[in-house]
Structure formats: structure tokens, C-alpha cells
Protein backbone atom coordinates (compact mmCIF):
# COMPACT_ATOMS: atom_id res chain seq x y z
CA UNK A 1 -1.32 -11.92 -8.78
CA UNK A 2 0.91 -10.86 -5.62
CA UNK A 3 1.67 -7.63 -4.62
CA UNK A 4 4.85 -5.63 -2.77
CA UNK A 5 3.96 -2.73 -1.35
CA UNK A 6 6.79 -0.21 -0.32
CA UNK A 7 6.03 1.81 2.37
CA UNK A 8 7.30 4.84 3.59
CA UNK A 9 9.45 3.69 6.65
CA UNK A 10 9.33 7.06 8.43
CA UNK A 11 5.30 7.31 8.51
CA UNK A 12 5.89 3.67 10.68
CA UNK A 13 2.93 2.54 8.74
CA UNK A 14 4.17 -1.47 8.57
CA UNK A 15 3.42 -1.45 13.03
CA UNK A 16 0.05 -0.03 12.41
CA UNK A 17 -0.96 -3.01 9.79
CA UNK A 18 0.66 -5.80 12.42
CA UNK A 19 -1.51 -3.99 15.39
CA UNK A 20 -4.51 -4.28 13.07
CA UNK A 21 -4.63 -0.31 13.54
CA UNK A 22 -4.64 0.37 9.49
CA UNK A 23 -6.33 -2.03 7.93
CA UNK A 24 -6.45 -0.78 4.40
CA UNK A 25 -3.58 0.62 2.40
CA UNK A 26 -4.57 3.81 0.20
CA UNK A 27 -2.43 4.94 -2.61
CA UNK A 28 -3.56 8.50 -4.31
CA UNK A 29 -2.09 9.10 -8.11
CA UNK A 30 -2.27 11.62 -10.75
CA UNK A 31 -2.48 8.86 -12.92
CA UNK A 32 -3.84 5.41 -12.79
CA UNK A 33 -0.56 3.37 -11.59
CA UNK A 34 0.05 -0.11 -10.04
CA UNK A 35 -2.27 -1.28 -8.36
CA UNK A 36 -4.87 0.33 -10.53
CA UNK A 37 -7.27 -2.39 -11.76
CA UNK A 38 -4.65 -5.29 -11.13
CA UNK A 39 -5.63 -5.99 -7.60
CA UNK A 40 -8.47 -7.91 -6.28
CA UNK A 41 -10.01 -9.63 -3.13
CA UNK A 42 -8.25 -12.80 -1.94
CA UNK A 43 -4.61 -11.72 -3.44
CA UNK A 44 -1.21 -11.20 -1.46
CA UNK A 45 0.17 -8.05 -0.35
CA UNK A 46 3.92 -8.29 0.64
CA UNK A 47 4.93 -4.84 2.63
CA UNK A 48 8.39 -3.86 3.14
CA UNK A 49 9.39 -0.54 4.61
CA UNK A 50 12.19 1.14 2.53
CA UNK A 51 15.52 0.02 2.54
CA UNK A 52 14.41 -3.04 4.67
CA UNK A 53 13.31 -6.55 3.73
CA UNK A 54 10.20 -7.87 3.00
CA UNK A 55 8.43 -8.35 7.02
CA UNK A 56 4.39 -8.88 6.78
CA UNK A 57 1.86 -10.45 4.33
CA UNK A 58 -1.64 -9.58 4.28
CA UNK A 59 -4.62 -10.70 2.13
CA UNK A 60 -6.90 -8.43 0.43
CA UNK A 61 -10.50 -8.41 1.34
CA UNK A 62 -11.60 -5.55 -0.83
CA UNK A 63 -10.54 -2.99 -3.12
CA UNK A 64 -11.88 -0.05 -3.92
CA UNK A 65 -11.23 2.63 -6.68
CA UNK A 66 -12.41 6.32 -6.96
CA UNK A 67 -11.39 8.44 -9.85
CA UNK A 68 -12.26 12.27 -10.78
CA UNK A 69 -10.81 13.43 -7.34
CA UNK A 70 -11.08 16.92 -6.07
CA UNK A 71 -10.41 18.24 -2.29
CA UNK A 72 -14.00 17.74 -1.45
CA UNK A 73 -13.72 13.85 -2.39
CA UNK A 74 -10.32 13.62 -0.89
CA UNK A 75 -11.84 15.41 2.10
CA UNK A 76 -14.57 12.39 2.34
CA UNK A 77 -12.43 9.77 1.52
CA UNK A 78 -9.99 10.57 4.35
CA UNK A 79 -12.86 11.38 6.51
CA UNK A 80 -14.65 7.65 6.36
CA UNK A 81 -11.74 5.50 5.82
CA UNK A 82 -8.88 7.63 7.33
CA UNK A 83 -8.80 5.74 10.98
CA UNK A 84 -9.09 2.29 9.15
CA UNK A 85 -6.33 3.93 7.15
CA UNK A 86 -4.05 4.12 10.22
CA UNK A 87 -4.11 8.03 10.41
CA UNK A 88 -5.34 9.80 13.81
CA UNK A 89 -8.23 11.97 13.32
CA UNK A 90 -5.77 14.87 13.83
CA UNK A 91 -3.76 14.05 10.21
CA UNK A 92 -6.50 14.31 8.50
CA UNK A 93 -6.58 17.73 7.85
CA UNK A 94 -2.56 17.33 6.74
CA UNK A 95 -3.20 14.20 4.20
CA UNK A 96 -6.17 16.18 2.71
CA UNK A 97 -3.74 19.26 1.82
CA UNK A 98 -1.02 16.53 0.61
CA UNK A 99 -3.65 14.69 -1.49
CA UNK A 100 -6.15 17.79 -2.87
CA UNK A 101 -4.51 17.60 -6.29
CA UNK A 102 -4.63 13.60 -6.80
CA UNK A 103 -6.91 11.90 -9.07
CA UNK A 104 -7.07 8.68 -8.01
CA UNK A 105 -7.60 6.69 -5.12
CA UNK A 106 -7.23 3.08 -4.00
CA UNK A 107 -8.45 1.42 -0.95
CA UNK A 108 -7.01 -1.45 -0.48
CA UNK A 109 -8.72 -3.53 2.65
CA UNK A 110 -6.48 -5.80 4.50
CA UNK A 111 -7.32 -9.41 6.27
CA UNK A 112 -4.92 -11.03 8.20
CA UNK A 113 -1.98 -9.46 8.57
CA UNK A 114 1.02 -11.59 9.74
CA UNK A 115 5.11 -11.27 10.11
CA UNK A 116 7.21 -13.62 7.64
CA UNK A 117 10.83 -14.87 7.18
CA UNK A 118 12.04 -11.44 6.18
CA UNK A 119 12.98 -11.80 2.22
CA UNK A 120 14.48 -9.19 0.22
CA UNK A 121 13.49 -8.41 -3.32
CA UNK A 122 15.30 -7.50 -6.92
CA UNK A 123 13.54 -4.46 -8.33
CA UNK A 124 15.41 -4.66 -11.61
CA UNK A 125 12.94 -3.69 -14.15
CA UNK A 126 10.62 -2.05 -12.11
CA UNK A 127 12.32 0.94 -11.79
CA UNK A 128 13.85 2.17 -8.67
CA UNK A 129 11.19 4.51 -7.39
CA UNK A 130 8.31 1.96 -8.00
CA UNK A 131 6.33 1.77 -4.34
CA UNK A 132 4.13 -0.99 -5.63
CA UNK A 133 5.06 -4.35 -7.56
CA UNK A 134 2.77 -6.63 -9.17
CA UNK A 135 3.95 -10.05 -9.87
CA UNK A 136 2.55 -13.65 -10.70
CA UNK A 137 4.68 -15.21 -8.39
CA UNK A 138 6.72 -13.73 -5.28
CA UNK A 139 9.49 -16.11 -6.27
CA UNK A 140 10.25 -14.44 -9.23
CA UNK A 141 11.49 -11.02 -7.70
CA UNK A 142 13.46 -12.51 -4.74
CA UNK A 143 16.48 -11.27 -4.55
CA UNK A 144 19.41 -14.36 -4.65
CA UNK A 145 22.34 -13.66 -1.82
CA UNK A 146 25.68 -13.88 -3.51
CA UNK A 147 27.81 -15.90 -0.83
């Protein structure tokens, strides 16, 4: 399986996985969405920010999940894994209030993160506000340039 992760291009989160400042992606949902239980060690994850082309390719190392969330669990979550998350120890406090209500969790650790031939992709299908793909093949979402 290979993965597309969207990421918020405001929270400039793509620099901090180059840098090797975040090295794991976490995505919190009230209900057990992509990724959930389709990701595992040694797969692709393609990042784009929004609105731009694909940029960076990582592999995964590790993924973990955590269910049954409440603040206190968001609180530890964000408290061991927040810097490897790419958040200063001074958001913390902010991504706990954003989070307290989620249910899930997914840490996502990262190996190798590297810049590519910038691609873009077709979400058709996927709906428009999807902010993670999953895909057998990369190929098969790239989006075809009409000349």
C-alpha cells in the first residue's frame, strides 16, 4: 500500500519532516478513518501541502494506534511524542485543547524522508476533503497534464 498525506500548508509541517524535526505524522479522529489499520512499517508516505504538488516521500518505520481517547490520554500522547511530532513544547498545551474530544490516534513514525520530482495527484473518488489517500500504486492517482 502507498499513502498521500495532505498536510495543512499553513502549520509548515512538510519543512519540519525534510529537517528531520517531526518525524512521525499523527492524525486524531472521531472515528477510525484512513490510515486506520491500513498502514504498516516499510510502506510509502507521499506528503503534499494543500493546493501544492506532491514534494517528499518518507517510509514508515512504525505505526501506532490508540483508541478510547480522553484529554488525559491526549494530554500523554502529546506529551511523549509531541517534539518527535514537530510541535514545540509550548503547543502542546494548544493541540491538547484542539484534540480533547478525539477518539483516535495514529502515530505514524517516519524513516527517511527525501524531496521528489514534484507530481500532482487526481482525487476523484476520494472526495475532496480527504487528507489521507491509500492506494496500491502511486501511479494510479497521478494526475495526467492536458497539453
Amino acid at each position: 500500500m502507498q499513502h498521500i498525506a495532505i498536510m495543512r500548508k499553513s502549520w509548515g509541517l512538510t519543512k519540519k519532516i525534510l529537517s528531520g524535526e517531526k518525524k512521525i505524522e499523527s492524525r486524531w479522529y472521531m472515528s477510525k478513518y484512513a490510515p486506520w489499520d491500513r498502514i504498516k512499517a516499510g510502506e510509502t508516505v507521499y506528503f503534499k501541502d494543500s493546493g501544492d504538488p506532491v514534494t517528499i516521500k518518507a517510509t514508515v518505520k512504525k505505526v501506532i494506534q490508540i483508541q478510547d481517547l480522553n484529554k488525559k490520554r491526549v494530554k500523554e500522547i502529546l506529551t511523549k511524542y509531541g517534539k518527535a511530532d514537530g510541535l514545540g513544547i509550548n503547543e502542546i498545551p494548544k493541540f491538547i485543547e484542539r484534540f480533547k474530544d478525539k477518539k483516535y490516534c495514529i502515530l505514524i513514525f517516519l524513516k527517511n524522508p527525501k524531496t521528489i520530482k514534484p507530481f500532482h495527484i487526481d482525487k476523484s473518488g476520494f472526495g475532496m476533503m480527504a487528507a489521507w489517500i491509500c492506494v496500491e500504486n502511486i501511479n494510479d492517482i497521478l494526475q495526467t497534464l492536458r497539453s
